[in-house]
PDB file of N, CA and C in Angstrom:
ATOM      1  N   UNK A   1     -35.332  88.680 182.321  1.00  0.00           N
ATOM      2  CA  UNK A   1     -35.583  90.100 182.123  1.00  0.00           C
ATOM      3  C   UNK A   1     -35.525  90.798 183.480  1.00  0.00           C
ATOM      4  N   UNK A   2     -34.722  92.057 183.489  1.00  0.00           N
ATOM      5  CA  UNK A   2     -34.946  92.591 184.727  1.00  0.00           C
ATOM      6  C   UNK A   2     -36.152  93.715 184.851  1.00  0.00           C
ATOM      7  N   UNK A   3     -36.414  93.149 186.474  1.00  0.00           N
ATOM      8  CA  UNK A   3     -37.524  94.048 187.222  1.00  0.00           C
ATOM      9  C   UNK A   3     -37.292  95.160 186.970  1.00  0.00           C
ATOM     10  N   UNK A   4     -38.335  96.085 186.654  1.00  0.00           N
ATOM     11  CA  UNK A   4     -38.458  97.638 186.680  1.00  0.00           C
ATOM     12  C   UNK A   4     -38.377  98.140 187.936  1.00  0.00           C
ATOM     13  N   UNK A   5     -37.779  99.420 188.147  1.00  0.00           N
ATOM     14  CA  UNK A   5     -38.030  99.796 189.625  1.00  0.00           C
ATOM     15  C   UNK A   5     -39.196 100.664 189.706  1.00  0.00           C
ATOM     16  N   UNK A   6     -39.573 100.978 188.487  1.00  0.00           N
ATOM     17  CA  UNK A   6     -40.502 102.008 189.016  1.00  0.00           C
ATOM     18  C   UNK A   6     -41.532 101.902 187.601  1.00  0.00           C
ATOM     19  N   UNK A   7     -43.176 101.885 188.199  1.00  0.00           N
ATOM     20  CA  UNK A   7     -44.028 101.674 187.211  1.00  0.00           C
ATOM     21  C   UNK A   7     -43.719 102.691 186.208  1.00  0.00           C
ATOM     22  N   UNK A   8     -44.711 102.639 185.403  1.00  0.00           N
ATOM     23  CA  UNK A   8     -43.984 103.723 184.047  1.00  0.00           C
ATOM     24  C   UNK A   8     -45.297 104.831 184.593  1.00  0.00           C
ATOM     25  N   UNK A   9     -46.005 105.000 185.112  1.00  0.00           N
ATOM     26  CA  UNK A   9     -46.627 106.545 185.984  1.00  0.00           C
ATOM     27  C   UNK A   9     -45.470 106.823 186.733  1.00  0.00           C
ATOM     28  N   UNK A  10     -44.746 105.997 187.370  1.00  0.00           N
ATOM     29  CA  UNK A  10     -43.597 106.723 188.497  1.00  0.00           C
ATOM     30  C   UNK A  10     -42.947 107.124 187.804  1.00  0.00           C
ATOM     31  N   UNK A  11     -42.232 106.366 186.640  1.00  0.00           N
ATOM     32  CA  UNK A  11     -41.598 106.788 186.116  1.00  0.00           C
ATOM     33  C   UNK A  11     -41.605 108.435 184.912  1.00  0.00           C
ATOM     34  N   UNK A  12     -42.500 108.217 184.294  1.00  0.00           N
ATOM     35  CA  UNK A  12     -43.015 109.472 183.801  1.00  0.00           C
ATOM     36  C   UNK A  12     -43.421 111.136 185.109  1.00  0.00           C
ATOM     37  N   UNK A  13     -43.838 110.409 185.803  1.00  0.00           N
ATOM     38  CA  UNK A  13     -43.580 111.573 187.284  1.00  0.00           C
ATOM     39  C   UNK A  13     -42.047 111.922 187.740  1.00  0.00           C
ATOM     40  N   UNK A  14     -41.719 110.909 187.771  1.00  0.00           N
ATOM     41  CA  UNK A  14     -39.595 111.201 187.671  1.00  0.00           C
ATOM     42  C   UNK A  14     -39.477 112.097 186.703  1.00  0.00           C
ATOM     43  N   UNK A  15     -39.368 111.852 185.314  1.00  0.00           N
ATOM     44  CA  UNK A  15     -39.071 112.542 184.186  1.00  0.00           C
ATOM     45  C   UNK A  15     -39.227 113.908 184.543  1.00  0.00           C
ATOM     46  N   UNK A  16     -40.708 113.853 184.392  1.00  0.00           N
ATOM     47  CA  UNK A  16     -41.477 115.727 184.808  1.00  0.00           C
ATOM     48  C   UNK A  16     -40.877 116.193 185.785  1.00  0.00           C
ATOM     49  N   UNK A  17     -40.804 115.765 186.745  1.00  0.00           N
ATOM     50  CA  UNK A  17     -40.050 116.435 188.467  1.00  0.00           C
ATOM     51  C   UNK A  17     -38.485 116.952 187.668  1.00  0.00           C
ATOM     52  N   UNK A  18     -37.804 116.097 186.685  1.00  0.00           N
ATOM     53  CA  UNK A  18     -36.466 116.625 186.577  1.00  0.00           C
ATOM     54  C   UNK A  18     -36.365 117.721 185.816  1.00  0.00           C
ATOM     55  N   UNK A  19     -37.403 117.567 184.710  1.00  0.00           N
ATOM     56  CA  UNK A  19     -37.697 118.449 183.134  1.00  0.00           C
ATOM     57  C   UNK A  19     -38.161 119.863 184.049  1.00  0.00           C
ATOM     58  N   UNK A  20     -38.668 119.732 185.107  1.00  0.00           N
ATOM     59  CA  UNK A  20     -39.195 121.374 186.173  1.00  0.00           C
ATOM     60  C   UNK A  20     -38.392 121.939 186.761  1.00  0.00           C
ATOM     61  N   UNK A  21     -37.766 121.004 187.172  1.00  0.00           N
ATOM     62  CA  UNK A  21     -36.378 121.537 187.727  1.00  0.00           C
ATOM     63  C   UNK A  21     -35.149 122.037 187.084  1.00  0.00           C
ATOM     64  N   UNK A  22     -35.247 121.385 186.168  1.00  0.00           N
ATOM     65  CA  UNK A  22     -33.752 121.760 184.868  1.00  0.00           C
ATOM     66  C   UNK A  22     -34.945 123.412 184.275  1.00  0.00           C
ATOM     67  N   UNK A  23     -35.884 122.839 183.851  1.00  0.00           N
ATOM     68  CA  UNK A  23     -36.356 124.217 183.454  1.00  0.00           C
ATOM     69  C   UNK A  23     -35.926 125.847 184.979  1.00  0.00           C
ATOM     70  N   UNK A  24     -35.956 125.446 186.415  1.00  0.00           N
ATOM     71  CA  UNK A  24     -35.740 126.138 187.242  1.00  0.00           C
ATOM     72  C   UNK A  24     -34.425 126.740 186.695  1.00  0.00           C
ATOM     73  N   UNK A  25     -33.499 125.530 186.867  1.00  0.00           N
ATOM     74  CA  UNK A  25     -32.014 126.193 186.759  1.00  0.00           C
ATOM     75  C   UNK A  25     -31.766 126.830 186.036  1.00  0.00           C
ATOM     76  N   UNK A  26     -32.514 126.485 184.417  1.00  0.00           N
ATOM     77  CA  UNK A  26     -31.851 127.250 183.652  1.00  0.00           C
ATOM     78  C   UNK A  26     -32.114 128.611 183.035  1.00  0.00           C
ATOM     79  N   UNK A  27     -33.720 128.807 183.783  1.00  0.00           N
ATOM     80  CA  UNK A  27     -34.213 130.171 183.486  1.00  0.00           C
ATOM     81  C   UNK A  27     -34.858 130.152 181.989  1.00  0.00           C
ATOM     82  N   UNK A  28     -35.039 128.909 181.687  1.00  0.00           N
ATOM     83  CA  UNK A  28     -36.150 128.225 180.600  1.00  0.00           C
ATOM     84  C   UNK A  28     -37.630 129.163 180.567  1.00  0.00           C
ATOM     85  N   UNK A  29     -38.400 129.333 181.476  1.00  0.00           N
ATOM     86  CA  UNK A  29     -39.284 130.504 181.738  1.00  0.00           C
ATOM     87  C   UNK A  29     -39.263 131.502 181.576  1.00  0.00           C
ATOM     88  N   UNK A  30     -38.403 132.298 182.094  1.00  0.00           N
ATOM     89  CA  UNK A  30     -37.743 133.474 181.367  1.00  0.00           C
ATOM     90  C   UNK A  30     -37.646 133.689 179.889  1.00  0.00           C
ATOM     91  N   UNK A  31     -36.526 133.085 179.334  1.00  0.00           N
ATOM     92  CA  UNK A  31     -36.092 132.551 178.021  1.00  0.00           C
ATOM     93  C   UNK A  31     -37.336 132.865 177.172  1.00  0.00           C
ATOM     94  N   UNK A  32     -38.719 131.711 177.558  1.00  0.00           N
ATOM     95  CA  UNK A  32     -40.026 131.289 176.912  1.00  0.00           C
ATOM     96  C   UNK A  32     -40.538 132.640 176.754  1.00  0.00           C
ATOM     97  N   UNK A  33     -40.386 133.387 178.345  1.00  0.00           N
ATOM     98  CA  UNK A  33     -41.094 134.212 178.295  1.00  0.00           C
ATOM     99  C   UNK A  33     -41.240 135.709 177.214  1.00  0.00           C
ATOM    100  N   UNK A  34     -39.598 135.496 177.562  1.00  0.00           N
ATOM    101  CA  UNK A  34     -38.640 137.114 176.237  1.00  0.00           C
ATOM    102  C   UNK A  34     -39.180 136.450 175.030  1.00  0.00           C
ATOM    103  N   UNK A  35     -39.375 134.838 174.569  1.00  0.00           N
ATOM    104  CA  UNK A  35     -39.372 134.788 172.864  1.00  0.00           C
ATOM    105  C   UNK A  35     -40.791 135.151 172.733  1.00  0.00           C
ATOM    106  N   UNK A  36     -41.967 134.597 173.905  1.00  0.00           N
ATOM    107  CA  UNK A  36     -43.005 134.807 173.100  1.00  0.00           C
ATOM    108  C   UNK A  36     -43.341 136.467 172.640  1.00  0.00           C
ATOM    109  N   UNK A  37     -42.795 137.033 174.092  1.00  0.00           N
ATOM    110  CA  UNK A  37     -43.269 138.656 174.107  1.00  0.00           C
ATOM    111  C   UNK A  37     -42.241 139.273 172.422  1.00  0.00           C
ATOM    112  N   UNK A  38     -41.005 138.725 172.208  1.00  0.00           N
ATOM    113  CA  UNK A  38     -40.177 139.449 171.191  1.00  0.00           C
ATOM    114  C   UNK A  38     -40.585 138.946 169.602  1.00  0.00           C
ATOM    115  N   UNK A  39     -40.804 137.584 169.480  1.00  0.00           N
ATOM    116  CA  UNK A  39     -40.823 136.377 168.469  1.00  0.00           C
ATOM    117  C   UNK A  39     -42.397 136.398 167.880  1.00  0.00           C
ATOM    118  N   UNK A  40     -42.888 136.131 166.958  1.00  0.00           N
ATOM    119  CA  UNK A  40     -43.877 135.519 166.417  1.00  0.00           C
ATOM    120  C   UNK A  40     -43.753 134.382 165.210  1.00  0.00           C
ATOM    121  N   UNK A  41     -44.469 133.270 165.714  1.00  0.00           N
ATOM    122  CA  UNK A  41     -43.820 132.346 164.850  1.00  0.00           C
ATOM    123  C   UNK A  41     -44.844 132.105 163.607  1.00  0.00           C
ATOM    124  N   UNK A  42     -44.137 131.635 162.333  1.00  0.00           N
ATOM    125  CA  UNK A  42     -44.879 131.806 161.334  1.00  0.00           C
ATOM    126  C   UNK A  42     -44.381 130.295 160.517  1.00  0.00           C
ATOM    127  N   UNK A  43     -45.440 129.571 160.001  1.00  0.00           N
ATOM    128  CA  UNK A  43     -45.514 127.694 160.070  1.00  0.00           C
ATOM    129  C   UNK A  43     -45.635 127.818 158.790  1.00  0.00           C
ATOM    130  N   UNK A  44     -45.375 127.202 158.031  1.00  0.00           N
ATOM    131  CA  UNK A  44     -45.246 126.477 156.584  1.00  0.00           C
ATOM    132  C   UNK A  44     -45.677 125.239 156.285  1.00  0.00           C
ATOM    133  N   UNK A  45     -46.280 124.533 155.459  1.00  0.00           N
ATOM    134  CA  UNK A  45     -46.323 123.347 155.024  1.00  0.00           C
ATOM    135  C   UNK A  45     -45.921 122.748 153.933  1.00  0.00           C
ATOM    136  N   UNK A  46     -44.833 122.425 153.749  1.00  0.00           N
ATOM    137  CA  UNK A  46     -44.371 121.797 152.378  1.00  0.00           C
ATOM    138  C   UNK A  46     -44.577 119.842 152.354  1.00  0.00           C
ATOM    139  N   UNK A  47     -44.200 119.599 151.467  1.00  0.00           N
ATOM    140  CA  UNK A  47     -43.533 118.209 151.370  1.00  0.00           C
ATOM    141  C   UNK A  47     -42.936 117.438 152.011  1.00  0.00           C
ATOM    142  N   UNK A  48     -43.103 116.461 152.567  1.00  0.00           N
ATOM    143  CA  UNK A  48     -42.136 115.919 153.259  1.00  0.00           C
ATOM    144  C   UNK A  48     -41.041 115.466 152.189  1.00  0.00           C
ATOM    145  N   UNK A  49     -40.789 115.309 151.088  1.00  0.00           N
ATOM    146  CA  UNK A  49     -39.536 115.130 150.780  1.00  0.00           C
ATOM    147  C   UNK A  49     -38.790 116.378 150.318  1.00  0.00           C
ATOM    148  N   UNK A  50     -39.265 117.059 150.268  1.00  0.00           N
ATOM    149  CA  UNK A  50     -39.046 118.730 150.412  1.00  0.00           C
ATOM    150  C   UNK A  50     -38.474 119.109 151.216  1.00  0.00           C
ATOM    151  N   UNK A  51     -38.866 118.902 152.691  1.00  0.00           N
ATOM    152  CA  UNK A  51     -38.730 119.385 154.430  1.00  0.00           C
ATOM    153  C   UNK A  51     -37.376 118.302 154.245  1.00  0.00           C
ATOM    154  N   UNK A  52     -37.172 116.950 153.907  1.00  0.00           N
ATOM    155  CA  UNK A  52     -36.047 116.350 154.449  1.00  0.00           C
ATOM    156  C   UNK A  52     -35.021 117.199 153.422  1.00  0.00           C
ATOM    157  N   UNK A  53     -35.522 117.378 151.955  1.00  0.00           N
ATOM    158  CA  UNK A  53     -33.980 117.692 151.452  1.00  0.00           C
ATOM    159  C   UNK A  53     -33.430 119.271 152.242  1.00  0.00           C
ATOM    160  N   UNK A  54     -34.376 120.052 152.392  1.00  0.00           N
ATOM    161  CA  UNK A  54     -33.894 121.463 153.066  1.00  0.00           C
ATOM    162  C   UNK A  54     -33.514 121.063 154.459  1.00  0.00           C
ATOM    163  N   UNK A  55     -33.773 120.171 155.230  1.00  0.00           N
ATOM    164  CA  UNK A  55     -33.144 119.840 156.286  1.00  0.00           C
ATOM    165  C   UNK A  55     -31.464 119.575 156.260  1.00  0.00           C
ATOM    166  N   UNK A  56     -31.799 118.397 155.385  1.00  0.00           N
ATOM    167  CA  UNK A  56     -30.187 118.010 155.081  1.00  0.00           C
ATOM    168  C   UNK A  56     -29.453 119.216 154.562  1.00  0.00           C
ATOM    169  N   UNK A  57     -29.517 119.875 153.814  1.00  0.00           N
ATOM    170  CA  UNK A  57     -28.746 121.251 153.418  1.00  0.00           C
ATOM    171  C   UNK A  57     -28.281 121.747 154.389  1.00  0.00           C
ATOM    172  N   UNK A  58     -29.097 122.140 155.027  1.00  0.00           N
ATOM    173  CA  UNK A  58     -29.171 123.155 156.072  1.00  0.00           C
ATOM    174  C   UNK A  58     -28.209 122.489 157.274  1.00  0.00           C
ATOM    175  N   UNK A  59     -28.355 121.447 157.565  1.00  0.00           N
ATOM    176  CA  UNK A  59     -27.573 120.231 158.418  1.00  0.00           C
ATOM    177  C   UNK A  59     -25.987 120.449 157.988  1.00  0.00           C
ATOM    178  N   UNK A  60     -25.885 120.306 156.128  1.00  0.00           N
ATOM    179  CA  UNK A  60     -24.732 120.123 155.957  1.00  0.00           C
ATOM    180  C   UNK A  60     -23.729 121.504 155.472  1.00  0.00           C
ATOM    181  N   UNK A  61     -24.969 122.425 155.666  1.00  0.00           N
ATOM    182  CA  UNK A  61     -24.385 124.206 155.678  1.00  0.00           C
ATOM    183  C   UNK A  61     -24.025 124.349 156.907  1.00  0.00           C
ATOM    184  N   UNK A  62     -24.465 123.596 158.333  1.00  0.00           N
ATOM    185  CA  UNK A  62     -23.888 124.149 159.192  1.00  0.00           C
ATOM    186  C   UNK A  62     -25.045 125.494 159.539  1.00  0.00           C
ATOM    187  N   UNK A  63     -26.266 125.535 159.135  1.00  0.00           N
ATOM    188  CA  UNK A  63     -27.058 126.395 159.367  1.00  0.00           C
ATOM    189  C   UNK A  63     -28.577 126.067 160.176  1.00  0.00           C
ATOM    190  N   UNK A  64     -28.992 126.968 161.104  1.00  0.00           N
ATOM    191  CA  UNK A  64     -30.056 126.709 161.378  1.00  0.00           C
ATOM    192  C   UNK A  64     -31.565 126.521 160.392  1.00  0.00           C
ATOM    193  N   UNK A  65     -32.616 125.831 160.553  1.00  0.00           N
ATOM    194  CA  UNK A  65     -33.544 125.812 159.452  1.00  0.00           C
ATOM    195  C   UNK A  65     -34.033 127.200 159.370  1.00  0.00           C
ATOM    196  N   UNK A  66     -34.331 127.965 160.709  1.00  0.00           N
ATOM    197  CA  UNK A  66     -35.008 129.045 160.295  1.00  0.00           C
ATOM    198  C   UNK A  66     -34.390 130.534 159.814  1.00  0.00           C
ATOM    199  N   UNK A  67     -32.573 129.844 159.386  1.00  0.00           N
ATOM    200  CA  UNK A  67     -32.012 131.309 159.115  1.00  0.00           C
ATOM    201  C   UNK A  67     -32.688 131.688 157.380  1.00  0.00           C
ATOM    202  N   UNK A  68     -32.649 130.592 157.020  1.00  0.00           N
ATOM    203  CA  UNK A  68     -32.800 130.817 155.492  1.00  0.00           C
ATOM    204  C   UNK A  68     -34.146 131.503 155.171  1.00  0.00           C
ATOM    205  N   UNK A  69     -35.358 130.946 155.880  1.00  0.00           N
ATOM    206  CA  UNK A  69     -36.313 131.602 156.170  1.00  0.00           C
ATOM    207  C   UNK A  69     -35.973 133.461 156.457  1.00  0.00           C
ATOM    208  N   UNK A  70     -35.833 132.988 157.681  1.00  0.00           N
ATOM    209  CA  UNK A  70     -35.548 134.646 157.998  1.00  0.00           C
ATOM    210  C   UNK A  70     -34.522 135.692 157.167  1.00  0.00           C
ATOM    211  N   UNK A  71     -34.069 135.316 156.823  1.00  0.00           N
ATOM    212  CA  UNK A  71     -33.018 136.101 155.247  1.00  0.00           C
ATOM    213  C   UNK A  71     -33.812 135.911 153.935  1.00  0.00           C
ATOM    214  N   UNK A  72     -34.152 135.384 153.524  1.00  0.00           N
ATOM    215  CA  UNK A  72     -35.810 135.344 153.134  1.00  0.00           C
ATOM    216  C   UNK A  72     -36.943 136.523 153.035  1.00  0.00           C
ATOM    217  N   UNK A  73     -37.416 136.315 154.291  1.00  0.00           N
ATOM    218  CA  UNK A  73     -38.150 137.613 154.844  1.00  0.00           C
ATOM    219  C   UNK A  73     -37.902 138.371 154.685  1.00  0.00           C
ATOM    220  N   UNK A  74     -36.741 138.923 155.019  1.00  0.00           N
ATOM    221  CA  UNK A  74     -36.064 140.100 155.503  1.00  0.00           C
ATOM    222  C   UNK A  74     -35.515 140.685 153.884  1.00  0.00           C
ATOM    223  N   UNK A  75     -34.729 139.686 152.899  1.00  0.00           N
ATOM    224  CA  UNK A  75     -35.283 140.573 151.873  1.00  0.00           C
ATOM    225  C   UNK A  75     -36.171 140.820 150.827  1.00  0.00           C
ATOM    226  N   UNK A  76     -37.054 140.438 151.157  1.00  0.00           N
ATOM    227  CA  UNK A  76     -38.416 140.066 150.453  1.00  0.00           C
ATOM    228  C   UNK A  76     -38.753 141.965 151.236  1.00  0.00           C
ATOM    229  N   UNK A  77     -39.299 141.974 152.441  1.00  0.00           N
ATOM    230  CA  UNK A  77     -39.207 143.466 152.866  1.00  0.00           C
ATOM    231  C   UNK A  77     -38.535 144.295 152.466  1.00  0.00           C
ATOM    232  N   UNK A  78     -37.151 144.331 152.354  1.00  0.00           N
ATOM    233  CA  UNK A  78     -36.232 145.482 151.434  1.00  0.00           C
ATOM    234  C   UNK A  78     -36.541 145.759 150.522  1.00  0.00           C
ATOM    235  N   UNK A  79     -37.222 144.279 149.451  1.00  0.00           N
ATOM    236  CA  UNK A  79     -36.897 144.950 147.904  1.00  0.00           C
ATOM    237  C   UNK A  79     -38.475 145.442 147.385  1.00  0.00           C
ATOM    238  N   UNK A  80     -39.969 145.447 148.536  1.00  0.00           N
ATOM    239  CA  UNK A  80     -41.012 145.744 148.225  1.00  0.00           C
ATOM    240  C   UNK A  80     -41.137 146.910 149.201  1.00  0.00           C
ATOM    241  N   UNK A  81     -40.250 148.360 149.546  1.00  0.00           N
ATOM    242  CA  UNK A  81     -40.750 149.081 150.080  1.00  0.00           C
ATOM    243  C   UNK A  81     -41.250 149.674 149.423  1.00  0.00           C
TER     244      UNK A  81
END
């Protein structure tokens, strides 16, 4: 078996040092910052065999999970003004 080079604290300190830095470059902070101030997020609890079949759909629509949601919403608001 080969030697580790680096304990798994070093190693997990590696990780973080890169994950801070990639967050630097990419303006990840920023980003965080516009969704929390623009975004409010709103959580559901269904089924887990529920959550996998709308996953897979959604996977095989080629769609994000939270568009269906949000088209959803949005006319659920239209049709109760």
């Amino acid at each position: 078996m080969a030697k580790r080079r680096f304990t798994e604290e070093e190693a997990r300190e590696r990780k973080n040092a890169r994950q801070r830095e990639y967050a630097k470059r990419t303006g990840y902070k920023a980003n965080n910052d516009y969704n929390k101030r623009t975004y409010t997020q709103i959580s559901i609890r269904v089924k887990k065999e529920v959550a996998e079949q709308y996953k897979a759909k959604c996977d095989e629509l080629g769609i994000t999970y939270g568009a269906i949601l949000q088209e959803a919403i949005e006319n659920f608001l239209v049709n109760n003004k």
